[in-house]
Protein backbone atom coordinates (compact mmCIF):
# COMPACT_ATOMS: atom_id res chain seq x y z
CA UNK A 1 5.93 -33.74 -5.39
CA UNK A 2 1.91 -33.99 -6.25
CA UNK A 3 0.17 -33.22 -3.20
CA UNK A 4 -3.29 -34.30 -2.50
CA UNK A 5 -5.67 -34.13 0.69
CA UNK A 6 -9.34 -34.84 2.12
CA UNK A 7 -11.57 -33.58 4.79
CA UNK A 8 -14.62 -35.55 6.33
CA UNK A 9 -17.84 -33.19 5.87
CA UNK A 10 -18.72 -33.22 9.33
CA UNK A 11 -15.20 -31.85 10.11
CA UNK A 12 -14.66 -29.52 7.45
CA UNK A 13 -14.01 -25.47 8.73
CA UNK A 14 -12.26 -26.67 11.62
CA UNK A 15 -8.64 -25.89 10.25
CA UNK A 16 -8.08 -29.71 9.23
CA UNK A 17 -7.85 -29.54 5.66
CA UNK A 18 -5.23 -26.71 6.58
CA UNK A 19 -3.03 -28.56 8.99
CA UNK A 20 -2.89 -31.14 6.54
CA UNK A 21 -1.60 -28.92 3.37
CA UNK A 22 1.05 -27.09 6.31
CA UNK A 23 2.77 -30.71 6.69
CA UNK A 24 2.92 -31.49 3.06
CA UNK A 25 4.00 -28.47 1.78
CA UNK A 26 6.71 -28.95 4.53
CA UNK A 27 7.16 -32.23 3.97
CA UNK A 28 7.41 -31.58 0.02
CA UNK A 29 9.42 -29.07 0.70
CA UNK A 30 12.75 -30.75 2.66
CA UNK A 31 12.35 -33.54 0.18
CA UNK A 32 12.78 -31.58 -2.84
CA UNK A 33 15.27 -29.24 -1.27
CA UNK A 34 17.26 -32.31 -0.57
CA UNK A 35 17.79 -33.65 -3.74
CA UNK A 36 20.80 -32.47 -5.16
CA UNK A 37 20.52 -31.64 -8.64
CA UNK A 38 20.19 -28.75 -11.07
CA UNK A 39 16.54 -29.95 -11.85
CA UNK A 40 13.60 -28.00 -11.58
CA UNK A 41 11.35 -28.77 -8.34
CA UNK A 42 7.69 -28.17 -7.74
CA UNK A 43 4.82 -28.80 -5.31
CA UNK A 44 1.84 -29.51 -7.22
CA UNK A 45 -1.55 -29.96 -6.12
CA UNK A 46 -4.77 -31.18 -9.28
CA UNK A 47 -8.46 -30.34 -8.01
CA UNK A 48 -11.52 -29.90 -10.02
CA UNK A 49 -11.72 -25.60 -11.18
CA UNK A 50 -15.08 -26.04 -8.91
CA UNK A 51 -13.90 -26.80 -5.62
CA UNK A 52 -13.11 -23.29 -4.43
CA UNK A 53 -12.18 -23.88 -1.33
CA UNK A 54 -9.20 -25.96 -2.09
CA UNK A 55 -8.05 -23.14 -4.55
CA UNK A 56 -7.91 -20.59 -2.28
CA UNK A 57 -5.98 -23.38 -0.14
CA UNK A 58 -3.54 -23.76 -2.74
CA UNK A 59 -3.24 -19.80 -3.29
CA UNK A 60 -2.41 -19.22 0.60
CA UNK A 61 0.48 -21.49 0.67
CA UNK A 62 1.96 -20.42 -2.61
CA UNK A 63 0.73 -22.07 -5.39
CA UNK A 64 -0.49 -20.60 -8.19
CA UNK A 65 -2.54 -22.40 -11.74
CA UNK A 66 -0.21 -23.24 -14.28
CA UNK A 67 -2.24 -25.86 -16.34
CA UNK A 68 -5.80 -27.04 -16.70
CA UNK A 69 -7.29 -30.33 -18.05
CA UNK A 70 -9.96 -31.35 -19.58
CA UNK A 71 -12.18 -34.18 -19.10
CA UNK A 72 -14.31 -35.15 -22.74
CA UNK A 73 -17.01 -38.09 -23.11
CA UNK A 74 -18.38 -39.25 -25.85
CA UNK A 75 -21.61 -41.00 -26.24
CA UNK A 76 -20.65 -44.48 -28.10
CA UNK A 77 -22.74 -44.76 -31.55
CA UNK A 78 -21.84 -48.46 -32.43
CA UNK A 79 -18.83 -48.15 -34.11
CA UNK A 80 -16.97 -47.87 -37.43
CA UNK A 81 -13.97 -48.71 -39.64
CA UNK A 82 -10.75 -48.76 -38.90
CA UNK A 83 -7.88 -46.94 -40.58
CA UNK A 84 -5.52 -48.87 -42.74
CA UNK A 85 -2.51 -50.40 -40.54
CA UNK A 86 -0.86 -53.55 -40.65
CA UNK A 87 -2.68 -54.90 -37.27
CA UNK A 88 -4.36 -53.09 -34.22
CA UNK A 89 -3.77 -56.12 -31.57
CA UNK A 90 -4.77 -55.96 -27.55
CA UNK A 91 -1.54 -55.96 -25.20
CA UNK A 92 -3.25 -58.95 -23.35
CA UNK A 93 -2.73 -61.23 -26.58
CA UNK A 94 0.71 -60.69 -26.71
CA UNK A 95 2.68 -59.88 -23.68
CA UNK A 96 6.10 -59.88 -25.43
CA UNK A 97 5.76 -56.53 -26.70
CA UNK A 98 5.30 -54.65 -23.40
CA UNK A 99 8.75 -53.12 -23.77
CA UNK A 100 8.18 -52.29 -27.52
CA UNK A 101 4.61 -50.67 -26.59
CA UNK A 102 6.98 -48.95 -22.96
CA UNK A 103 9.28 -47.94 -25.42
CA UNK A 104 6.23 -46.21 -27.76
CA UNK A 105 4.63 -44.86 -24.80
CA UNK A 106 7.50 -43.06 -23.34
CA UNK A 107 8.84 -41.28 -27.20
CA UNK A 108 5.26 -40.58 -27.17
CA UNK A 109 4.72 -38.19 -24.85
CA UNK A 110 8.57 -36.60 -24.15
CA UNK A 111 6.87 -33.24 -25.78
CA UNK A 112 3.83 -33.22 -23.19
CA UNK A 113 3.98 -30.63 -20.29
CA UNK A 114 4.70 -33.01 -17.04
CA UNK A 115 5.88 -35.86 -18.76
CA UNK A 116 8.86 -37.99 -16.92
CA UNK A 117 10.14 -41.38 -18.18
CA UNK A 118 8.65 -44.23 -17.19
CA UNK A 119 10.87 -47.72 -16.52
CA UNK A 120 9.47 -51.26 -17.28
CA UNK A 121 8.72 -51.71 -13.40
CA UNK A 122 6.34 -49.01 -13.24
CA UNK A 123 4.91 -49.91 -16.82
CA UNK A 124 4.35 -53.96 -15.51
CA UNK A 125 2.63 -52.57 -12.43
CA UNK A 126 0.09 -50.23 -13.89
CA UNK A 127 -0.76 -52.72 -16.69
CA UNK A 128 -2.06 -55.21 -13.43
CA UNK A 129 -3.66 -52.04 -11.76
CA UNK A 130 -6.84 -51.52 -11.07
CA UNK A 131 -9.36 -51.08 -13.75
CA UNK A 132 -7.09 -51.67 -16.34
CA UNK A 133 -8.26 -53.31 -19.39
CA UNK A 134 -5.96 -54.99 -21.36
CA UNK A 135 -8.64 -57.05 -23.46
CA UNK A 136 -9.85 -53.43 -24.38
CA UNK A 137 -6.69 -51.87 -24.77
CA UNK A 138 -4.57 -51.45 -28.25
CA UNK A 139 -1.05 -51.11 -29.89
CA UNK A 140 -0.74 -49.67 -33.91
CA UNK A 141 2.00 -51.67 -35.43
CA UNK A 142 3.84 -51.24 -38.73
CA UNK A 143 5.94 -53.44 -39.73
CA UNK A 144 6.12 -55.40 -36.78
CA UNK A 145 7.24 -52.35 -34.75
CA UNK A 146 4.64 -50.64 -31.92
CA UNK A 147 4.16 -47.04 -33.41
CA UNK A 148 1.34 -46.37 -30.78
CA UNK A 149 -0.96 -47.63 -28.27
CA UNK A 150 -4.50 -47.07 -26.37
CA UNK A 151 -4.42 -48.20 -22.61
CA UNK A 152 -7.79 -48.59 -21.98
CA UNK A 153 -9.94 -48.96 -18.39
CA UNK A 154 -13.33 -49.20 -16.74
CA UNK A 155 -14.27 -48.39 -13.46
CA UNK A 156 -17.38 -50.45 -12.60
CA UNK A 157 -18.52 -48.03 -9.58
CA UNK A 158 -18.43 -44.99 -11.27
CA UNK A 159 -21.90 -46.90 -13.31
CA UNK A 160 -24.17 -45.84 -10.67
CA UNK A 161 -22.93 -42.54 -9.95
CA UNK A 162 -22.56 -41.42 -13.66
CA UNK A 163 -25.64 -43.07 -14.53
CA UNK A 164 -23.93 -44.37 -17.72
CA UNK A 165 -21.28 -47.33 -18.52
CA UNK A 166 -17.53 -45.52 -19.20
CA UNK A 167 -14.93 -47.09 -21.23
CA UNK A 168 -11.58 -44.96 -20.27
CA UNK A 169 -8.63 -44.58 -22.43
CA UNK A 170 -6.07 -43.44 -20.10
CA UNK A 171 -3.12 -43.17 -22.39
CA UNK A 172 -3.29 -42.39 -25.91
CA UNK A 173 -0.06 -41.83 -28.15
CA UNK A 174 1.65 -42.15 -31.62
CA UNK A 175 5.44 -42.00 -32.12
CA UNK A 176 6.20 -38.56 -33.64
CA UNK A 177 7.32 -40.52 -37.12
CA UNK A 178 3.58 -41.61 -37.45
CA UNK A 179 2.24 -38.87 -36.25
CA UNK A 180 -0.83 -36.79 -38.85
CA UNK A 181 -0.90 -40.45 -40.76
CA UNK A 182 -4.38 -41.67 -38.97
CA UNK A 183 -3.16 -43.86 -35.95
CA UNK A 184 -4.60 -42.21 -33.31
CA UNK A 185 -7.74 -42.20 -35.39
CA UNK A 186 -7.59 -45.99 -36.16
CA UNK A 187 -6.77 -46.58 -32.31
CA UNK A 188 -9.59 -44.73 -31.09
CA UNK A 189 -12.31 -46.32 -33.03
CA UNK A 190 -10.65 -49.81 -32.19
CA UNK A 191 -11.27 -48.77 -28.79
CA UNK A 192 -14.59 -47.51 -29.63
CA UNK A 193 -15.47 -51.03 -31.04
CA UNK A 194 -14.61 -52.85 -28.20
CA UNK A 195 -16.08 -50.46 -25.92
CA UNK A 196 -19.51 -51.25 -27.74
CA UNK A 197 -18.83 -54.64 -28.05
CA UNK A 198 -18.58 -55.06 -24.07
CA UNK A 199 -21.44 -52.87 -23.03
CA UNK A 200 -20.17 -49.21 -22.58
CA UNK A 201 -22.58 -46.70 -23.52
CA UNK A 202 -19.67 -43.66 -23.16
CA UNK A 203 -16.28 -43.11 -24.43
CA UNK A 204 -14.31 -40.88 -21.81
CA UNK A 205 -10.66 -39.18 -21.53
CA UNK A 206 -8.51 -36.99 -19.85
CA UNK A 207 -6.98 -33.99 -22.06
CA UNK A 208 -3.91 -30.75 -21.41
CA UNK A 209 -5.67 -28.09 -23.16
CA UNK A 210 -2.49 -27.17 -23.99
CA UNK A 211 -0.93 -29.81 -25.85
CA UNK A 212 1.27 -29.19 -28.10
CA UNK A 213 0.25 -32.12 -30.49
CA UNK A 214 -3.48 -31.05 -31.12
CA UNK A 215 -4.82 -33.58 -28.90
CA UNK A 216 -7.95 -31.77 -28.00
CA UNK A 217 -8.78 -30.80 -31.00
CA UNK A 218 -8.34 -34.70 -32.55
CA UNK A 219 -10.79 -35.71 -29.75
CA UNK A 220 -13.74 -32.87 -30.68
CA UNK A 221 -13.32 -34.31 -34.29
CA UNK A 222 -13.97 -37.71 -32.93
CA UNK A 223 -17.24 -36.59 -30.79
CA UNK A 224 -16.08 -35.51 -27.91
CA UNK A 225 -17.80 -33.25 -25.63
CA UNK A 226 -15.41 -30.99 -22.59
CA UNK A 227 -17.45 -31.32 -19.71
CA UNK A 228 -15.22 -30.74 -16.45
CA UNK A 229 -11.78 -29.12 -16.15
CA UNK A 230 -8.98 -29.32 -13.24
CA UNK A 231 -6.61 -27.03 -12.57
CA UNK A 232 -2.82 -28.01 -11.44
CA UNK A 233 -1.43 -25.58 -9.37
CA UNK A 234 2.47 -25.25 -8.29
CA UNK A 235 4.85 -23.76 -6.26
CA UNK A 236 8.67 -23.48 -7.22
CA UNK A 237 10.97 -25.49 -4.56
CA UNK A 238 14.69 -24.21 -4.48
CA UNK A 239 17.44 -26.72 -3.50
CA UNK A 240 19.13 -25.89 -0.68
């Protein structure tokens, strides 16, 4: 159960953001008790490693760091070639392989930390959700069968903020068969080159500094730069 809260400014040190972490801790709490299974259960809780305040939060009702991730840009350069593979199409040209690419996705990332199934439902809806690019997004095919894939998005209101144009990809993985053969490679610069193509002057991404496939280390080798880190914190929930 990820928990996540906010506080006005002009009402902050008044006990609110407390009162608020009390009931869903609670909350969490008889919902994962409840569940009857032999399954692990945690309250979780992701906030950037600078906001002190909700750390110490966090740490007063029991939870404790257990992960950090990374965020890495990259300034975009204009491009480059693509890695040999029979075709690198966008999702939004051919809709009859979103159960293939589902299928990808989810053998993908069954050796990441956190990582729970996802069903065609909850696939569907976050292809339609916001700032989702399909147009910029990718799947690797060989052989006619979806060995990877790059959902891409962009975020138009984070331009005058950041000061720069972001093209996001949100979820980036290879089937372990085709993993070490240059897929993630080719489906980063075809992301690249469409991210150029429409405008974006940064590549950016979200990375577990502990994953156990090398990710970070792929994206430093393509240009990327760490920049800001949160921290996921958790609390073990017995069931009653």
């Amino acid at each position: 159960a990820y928990m996540q809260g906010f506080v006005d400014p002009e009402y902050r040190r008044r006990g609110i953001g407390r009162e608020l972490m009390a009931w869903q801790v609670e909350t969490g709490t008889a919902i994962l008790s409840a569940i009857d299974n032999d399954l692990p259960k945690y309250l979780r809780a992701d906030e950037w490693d600078w906001i002190e305040e909700s750390h110490r939060m966090y740490r007063r009702f029991g939870l404790e760091p257990v992960r950090y991730f990374t965020a890495v840009p990259k300034a975009l350069d204009g491009g480059g070639a693509l890695h040999s593979l029979d075709a690198v199409p966008s999702p939004d040209e051919d809709r009859s392989l979103d159960a293939a690419a589902l299928a990808a996705m989810n053998s993908s990332f069954a050796d990441n930390w956190g990582s729970t199934h996802t069903d065609l439902e909850s696939y569907l809806h976050r292809l339609s959700g916001e700032g989702t690019r399909l147009d910029l997004s990718f799947l690797a095919l060989a052989d006619g069968e979806v060995i990877g894939l790059s959902l891409n998005a962009h975020f138009p209101e984070d331009e005058e903020l950041l000061g720069r144009r972001d093209g996001w990809i949100e979820t980036l993985g290879v089937v372990k068969e085709w993993r070490k053969k240059g897929v993630a490679t080719a489906l980063l610069q075809a992301s690249f080159n469409a991210f150029v193509a429409e405008g974006f002057t940064h590549a950016a991404l979200g990375v577990d500094t502990e994953n156990p496939n090398a990710a970070l280390k792929l994206y430093t080798n393509q240009g990327f730069q760490p920049t800001h880190r949160s921290i996921t914190s958790q609390k073990a929930i017995e069931s009653a």
